[in-house]
Protein backbone atom coordinates (compact mmCIF):
# COMPACT_ATOMS: atom_id res chain seq x y z
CA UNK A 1 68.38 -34.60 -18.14
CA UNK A 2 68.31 -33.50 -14.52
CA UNK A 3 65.09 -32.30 -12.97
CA UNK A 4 64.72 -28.86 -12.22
CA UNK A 5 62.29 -29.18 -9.46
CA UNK A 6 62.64 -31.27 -6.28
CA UNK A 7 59.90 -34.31 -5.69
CA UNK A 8 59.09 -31.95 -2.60
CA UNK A 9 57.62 -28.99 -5.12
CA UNK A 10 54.56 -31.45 -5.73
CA UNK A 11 53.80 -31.13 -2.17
CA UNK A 12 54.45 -27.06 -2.16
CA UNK A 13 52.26 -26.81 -5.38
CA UNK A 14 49.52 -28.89 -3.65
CA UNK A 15 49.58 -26.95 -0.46
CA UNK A 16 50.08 -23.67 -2.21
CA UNK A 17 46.27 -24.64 -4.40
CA UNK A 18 44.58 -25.58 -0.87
CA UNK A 19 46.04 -22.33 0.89
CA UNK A 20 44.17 -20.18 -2.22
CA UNK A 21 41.16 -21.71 -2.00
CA UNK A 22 40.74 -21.16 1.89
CA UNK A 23 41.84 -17.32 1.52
CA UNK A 24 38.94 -16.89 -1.07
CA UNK A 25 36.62 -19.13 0.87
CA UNK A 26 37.44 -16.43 3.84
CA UNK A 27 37.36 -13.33 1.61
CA UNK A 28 33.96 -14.12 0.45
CA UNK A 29 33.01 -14.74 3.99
CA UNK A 30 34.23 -11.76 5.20
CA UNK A 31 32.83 -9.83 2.64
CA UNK A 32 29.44 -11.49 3.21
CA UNK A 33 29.54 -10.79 6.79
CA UNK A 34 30.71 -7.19 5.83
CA UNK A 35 27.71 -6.38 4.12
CA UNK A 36 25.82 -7.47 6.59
CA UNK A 37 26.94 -5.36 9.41
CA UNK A 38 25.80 -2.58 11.14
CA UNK A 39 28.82 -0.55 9.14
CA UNK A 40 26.97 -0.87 5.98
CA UNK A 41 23.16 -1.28 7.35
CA UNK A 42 23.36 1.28 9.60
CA UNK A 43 21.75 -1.24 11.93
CA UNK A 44 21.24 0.56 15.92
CA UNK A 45 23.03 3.52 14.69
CA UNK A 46 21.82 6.71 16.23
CA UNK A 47 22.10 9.16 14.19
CA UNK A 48 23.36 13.10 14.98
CA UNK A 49 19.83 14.71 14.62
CA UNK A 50 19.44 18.71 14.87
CA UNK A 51 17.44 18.04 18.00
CA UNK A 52 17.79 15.09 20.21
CA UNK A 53 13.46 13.79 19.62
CA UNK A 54 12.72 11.45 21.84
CA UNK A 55 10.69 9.02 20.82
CA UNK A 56 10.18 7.24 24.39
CA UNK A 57 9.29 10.70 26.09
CA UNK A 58 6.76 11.69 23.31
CA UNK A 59 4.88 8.15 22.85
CA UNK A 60 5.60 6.42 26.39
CA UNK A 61 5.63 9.09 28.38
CA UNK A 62 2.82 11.78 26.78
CA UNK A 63 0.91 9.35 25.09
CA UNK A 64 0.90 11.14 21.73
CA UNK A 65 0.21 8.53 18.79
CA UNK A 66 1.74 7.63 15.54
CA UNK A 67 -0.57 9.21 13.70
CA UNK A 68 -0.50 12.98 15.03
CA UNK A 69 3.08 13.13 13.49
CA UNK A 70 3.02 10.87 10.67
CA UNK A 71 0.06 11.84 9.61
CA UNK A 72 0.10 9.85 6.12
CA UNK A 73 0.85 6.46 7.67
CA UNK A 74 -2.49 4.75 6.93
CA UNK A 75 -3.09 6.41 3.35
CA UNK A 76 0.51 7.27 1.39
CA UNK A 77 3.26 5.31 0.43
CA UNK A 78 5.56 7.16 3.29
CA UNK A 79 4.91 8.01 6.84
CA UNK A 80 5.73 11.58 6.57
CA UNK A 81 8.06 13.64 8.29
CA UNK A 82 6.10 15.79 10.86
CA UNK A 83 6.35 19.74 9.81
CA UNK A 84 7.66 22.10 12.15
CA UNK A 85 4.13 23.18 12.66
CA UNK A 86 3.29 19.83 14.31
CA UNK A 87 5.54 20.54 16.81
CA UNK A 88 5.12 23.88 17.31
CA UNK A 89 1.49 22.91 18.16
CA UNK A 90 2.35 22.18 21.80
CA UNK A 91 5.77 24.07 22.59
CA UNK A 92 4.66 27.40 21.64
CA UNK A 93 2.86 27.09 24.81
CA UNK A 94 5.44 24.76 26.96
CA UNK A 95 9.16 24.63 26.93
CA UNK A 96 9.30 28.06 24.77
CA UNK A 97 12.83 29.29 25.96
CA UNK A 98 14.72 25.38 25.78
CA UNK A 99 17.66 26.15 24.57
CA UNK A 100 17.31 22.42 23.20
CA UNK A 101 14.09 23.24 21.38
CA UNK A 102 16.20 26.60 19.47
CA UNK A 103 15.92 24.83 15.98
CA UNK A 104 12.46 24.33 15.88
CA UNK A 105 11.57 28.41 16.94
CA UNK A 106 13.85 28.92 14.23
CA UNK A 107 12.31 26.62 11.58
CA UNK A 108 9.40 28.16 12.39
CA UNK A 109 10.46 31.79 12.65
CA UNK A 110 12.14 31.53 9.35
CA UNK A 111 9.63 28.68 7.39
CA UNK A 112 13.02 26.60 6.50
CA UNK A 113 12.60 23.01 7.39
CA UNK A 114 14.43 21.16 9.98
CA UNK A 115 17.32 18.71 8.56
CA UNK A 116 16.13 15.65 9.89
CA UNK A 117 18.27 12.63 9.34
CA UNK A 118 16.66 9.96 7.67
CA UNK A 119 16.59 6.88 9.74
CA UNK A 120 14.95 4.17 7.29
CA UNK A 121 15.98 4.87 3.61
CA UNK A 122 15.77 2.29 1.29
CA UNK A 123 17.57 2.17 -1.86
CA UNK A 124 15.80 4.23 -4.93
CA UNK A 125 15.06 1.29 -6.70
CA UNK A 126 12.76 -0.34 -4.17
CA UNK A 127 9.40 0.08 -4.31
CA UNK A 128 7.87 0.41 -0.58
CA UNK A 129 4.36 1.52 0.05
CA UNK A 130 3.51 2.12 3.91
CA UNK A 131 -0.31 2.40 3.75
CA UNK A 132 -0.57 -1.29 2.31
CA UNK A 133 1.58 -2.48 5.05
CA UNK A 134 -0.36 -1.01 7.79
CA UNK A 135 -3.76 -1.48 6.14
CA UNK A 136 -3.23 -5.38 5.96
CA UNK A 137 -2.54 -6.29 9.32
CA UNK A 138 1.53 -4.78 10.08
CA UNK A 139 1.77 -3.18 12.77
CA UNK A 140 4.36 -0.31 13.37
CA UNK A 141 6.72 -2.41 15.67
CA UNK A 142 7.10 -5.28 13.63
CA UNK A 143 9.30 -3.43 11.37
CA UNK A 144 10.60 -0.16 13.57
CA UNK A 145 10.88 -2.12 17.00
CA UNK A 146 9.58 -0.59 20.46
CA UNK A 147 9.99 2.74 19.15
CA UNK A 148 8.11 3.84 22.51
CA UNK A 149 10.94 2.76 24.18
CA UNK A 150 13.94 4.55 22.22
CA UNK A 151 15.14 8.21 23.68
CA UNK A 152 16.86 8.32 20.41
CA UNK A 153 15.40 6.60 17.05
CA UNK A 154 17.47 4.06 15.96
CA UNK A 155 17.00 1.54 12.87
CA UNK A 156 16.05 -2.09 14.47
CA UNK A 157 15.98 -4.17 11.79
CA UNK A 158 18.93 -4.17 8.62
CA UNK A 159 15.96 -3.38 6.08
CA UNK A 160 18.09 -5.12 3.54
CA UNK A 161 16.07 -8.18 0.55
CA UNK A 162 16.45 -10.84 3.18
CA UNK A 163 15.17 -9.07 5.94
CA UNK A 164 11.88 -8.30 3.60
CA UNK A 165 11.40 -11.83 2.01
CA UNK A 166 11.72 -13.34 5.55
CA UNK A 167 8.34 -11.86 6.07
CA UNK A 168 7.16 -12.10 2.78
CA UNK A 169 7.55 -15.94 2.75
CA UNK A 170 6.02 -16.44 5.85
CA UNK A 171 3.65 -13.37 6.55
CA UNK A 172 1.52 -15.19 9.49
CA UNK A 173 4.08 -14.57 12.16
CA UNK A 174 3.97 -10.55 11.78
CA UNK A 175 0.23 -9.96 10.75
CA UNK A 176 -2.28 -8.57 13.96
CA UNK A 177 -5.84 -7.41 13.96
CA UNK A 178 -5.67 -3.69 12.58
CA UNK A 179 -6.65 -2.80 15.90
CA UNK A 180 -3.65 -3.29 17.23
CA UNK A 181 -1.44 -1.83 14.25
CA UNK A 182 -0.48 1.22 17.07
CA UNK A 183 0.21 -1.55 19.74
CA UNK A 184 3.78 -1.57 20.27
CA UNK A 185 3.56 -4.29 23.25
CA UNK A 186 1.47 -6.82 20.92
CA UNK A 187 3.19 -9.84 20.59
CA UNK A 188 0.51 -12.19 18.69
CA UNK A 189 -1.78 -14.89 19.84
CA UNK A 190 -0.13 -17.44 22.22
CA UNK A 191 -1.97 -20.09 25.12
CA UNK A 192 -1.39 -17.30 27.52
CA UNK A 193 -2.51 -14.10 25.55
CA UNK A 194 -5.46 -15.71 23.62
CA UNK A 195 -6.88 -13.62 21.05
CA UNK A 196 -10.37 -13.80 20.04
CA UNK A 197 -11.54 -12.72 16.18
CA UNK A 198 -14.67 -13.02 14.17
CA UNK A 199 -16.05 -11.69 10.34
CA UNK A 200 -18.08 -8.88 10.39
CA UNK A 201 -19.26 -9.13 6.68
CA UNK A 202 -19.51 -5.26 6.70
CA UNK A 203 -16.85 -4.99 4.07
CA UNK A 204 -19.06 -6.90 1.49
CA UNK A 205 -21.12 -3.84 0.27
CA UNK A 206 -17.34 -2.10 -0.48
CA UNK A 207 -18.29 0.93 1.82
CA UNK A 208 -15.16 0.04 4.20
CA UNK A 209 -11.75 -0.81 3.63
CA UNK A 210 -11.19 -4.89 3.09
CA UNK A 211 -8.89 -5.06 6.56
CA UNK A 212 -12.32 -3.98 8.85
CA UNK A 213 -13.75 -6.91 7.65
CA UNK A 214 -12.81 -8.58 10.88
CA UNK A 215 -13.38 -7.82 14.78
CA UNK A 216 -10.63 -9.13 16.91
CA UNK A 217 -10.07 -8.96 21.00
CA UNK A 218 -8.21 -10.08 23.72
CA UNK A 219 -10.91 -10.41 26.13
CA UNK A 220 -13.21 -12.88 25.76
CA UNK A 221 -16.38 -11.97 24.17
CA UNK A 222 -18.53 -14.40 25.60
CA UNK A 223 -17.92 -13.20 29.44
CA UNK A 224 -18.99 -9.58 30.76
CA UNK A 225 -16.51 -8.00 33.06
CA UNK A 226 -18.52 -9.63 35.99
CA UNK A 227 -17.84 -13.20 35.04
CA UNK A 228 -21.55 -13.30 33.96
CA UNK A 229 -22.47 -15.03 30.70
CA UNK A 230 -22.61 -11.90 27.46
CA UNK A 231 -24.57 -12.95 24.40
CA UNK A 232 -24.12 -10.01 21.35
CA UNK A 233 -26.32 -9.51 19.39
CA UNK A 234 -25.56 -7.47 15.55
CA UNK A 235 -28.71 -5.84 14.02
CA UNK A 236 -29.69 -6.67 10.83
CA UNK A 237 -32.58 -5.03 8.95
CA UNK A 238 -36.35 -7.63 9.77
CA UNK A 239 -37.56 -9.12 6.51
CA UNK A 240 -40.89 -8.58 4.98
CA UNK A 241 -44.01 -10.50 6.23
CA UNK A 242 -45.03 -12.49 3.47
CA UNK A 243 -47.86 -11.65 1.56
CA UNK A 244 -51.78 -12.43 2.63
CA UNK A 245 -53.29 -14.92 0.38
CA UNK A 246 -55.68 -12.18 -1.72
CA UNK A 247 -59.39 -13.40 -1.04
CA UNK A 248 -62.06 -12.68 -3.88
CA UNK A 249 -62.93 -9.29 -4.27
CA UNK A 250 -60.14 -8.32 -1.63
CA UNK A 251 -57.38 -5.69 -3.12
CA UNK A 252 -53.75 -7.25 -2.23
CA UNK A 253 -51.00 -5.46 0.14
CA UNK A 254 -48.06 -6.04 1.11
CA UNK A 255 -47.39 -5.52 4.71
CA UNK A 256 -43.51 -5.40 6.69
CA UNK A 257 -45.09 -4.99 9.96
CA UNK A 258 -44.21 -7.48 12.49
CA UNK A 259 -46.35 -9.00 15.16
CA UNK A 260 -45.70 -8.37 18.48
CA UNK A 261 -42.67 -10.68 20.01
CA UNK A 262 -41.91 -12.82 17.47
CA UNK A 263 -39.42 -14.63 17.18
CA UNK A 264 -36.92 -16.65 14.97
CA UNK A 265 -36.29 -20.44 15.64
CA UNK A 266 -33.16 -19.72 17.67
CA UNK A 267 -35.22 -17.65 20.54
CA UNK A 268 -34.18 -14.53 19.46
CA UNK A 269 -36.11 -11.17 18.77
CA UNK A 270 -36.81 -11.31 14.81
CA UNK A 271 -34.58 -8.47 13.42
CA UNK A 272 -31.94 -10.04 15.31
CA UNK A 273 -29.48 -12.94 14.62
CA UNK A 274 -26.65 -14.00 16.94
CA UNK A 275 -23.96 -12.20 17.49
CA UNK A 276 -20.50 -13.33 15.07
CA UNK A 277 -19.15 -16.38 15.45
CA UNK A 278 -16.00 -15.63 17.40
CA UNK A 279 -12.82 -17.83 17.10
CA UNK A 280 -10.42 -18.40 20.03
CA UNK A 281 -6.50 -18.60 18.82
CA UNK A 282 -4.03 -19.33 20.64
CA UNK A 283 -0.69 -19.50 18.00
CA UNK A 284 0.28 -16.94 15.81
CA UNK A 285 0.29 -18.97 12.54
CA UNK A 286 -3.10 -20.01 12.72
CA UNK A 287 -4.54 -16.56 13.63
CA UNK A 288 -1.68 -15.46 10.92
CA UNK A 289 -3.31 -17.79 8.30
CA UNK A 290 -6.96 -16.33 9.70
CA UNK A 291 -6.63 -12.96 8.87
CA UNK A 292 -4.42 -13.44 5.72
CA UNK A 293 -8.02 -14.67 4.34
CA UNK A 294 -9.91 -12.03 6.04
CA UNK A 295 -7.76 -9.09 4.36
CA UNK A 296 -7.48 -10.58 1.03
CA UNK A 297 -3.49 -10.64 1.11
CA UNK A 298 -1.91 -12.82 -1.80
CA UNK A 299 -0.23 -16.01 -1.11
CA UNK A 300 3.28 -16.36 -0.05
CA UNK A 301 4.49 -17.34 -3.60
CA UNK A 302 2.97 -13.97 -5.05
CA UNK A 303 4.57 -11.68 -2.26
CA UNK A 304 7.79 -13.14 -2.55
CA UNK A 305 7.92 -12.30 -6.59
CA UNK A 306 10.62 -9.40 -7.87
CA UNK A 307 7.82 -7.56 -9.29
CA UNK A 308 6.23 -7.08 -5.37
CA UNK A 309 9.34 -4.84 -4.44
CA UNK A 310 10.82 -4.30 -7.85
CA UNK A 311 9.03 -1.90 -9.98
């Protein structure tokens, strides 16, 4: 019986298998790569807001912190939209005829809010709180960018589950002092920017939030302005004399009155111990890995778990 295909069809058939696989190799690439973009992340968009806010004029320019607008950053789950009343604060007495400024006299004229845009939106089913973020050591920039330097607010980072567990799994590099949380030009501990931190102990009686716990600065604590030598000192309360060995017939009392210039083995004033022991870091990690113990954050494994975002 004669064959119906030619010895050449092997080679077509062959070819034809290798040529699928390499279009679905490329789909899936190109899908991946589509999901990724800016198209579907929004990533740098600016959006088409009723009134052109500068964020660079307001915070760069005027000084004005986070906080006066977004005035649930450090204890809700969201930042907060500001209320036209926040801005009506300052332009009812400058810029009150901009044309530019027309939606916000009206929003206030009328008590209907402004349509703001929404800039970072996660999806419903994410769980984000803000205040836990902010309280334990993340400071605004590390996940909204220079936001003192944008005329127009723009989303820095793709917010999408890699974006998050890239932190999550390695938390050190992003975590600062909480004094610096508002510090948009921080950019961690390094050999040339030094940053110097010590326990306070304070947050031991549960009177202050876990993250104050810790003291951290950039200058050296140990040098005055001057160049002299500073020693610190923290107050703590003087102990109790101890009791008089009770003689016969004597009646016993306890006395907390000090004598006159003691002091305690180290030379100084009894009442007094030496100021915290303050650690010089140079690298990110290690200060990172520092204050991870100081605020009580879980361990890498923990924050990287479905439940953490996934509620």
């Amino acid at each position: 019986m004669a064959q119906v295909f030619d010895r050449s069809s092997n080679a077509l058939a062959r070819a034809s298998l290798v040529l699928t696989g390499l279009i679905v190799i490329a789909l899936g690439v190109t899908l991946d790569q589509l999901q990724r973009s800016p198209w579907v992340t929004r990533q740098g968009q600016r959006a088409d807001q009723p009134i052109p806010f500068s964020h660079q004029h307001h915070v760069e320019g005027l000084g004005i912190q986070c906080q006066y607008c977004h005035t649930s950053v450090e204890v809700s789950s969201y930042a907060g939209i500001p209320p036209t009343k926040t801005c009506i604060n300052c332009h009812s007495q400058i810029w009150t005829n901009a044309p530019l400024l027309e939606p916000v006299r009206q929003s206030w004229a009328t008590g209907a809010s402004i349509p703001w845009i929404r800039i970072h939106d996660l999806p419903d089913y994410v769980y984000f709180n803000h205040s836990i973020h902010v309280n334990k050591g993340i400071g605004c920039s590390s996940c909204h960018g220079r936001v003192d330097e944008m005329p127009l607010m723009y989303q820095q980072n793709s917010l999408q589950m890699e974006w998050c567990l890239n932190c999550h799994r390695n938390p050190t590099g992003n975590i600062r002092p909480t004094s610096e949380i508002y510090n948009m030009a921080w950019e961690g501990a390094s050999s040339g920017h030094p940053v110097w931190c010590a326990p306070t102990g304070k947050a031991a009686d549960g009177k202050i939030p876990t993250a104050e716990n810790v003291v951290c600065t950039t200058t050296d604590p140990k040098v005055n302005s001057d160049g002299s030598a500073n020693v610190a000192m923290l107050q703590t309360p003087a102990p109790m004399a101890p009791l008089a060995r009770p003689q016969s017939g004597d009646h016993m009392e306890p006395t907390s009155k000090m004598d006159s210039g003691t002091t305690t083995t180290n030379g100084a004033p009894l009442g007094e111990t030496p100021a915290a022991n303050y650690k010089k870091f140079t690298n990110q990690a290690e200060l990172g890995r520092f204050l991870m113990a100081q605020y009580h954050i879980r361990t890498a494994n923990e924050l990287a778990s479905c439940e953490t975002c996934h509620r």
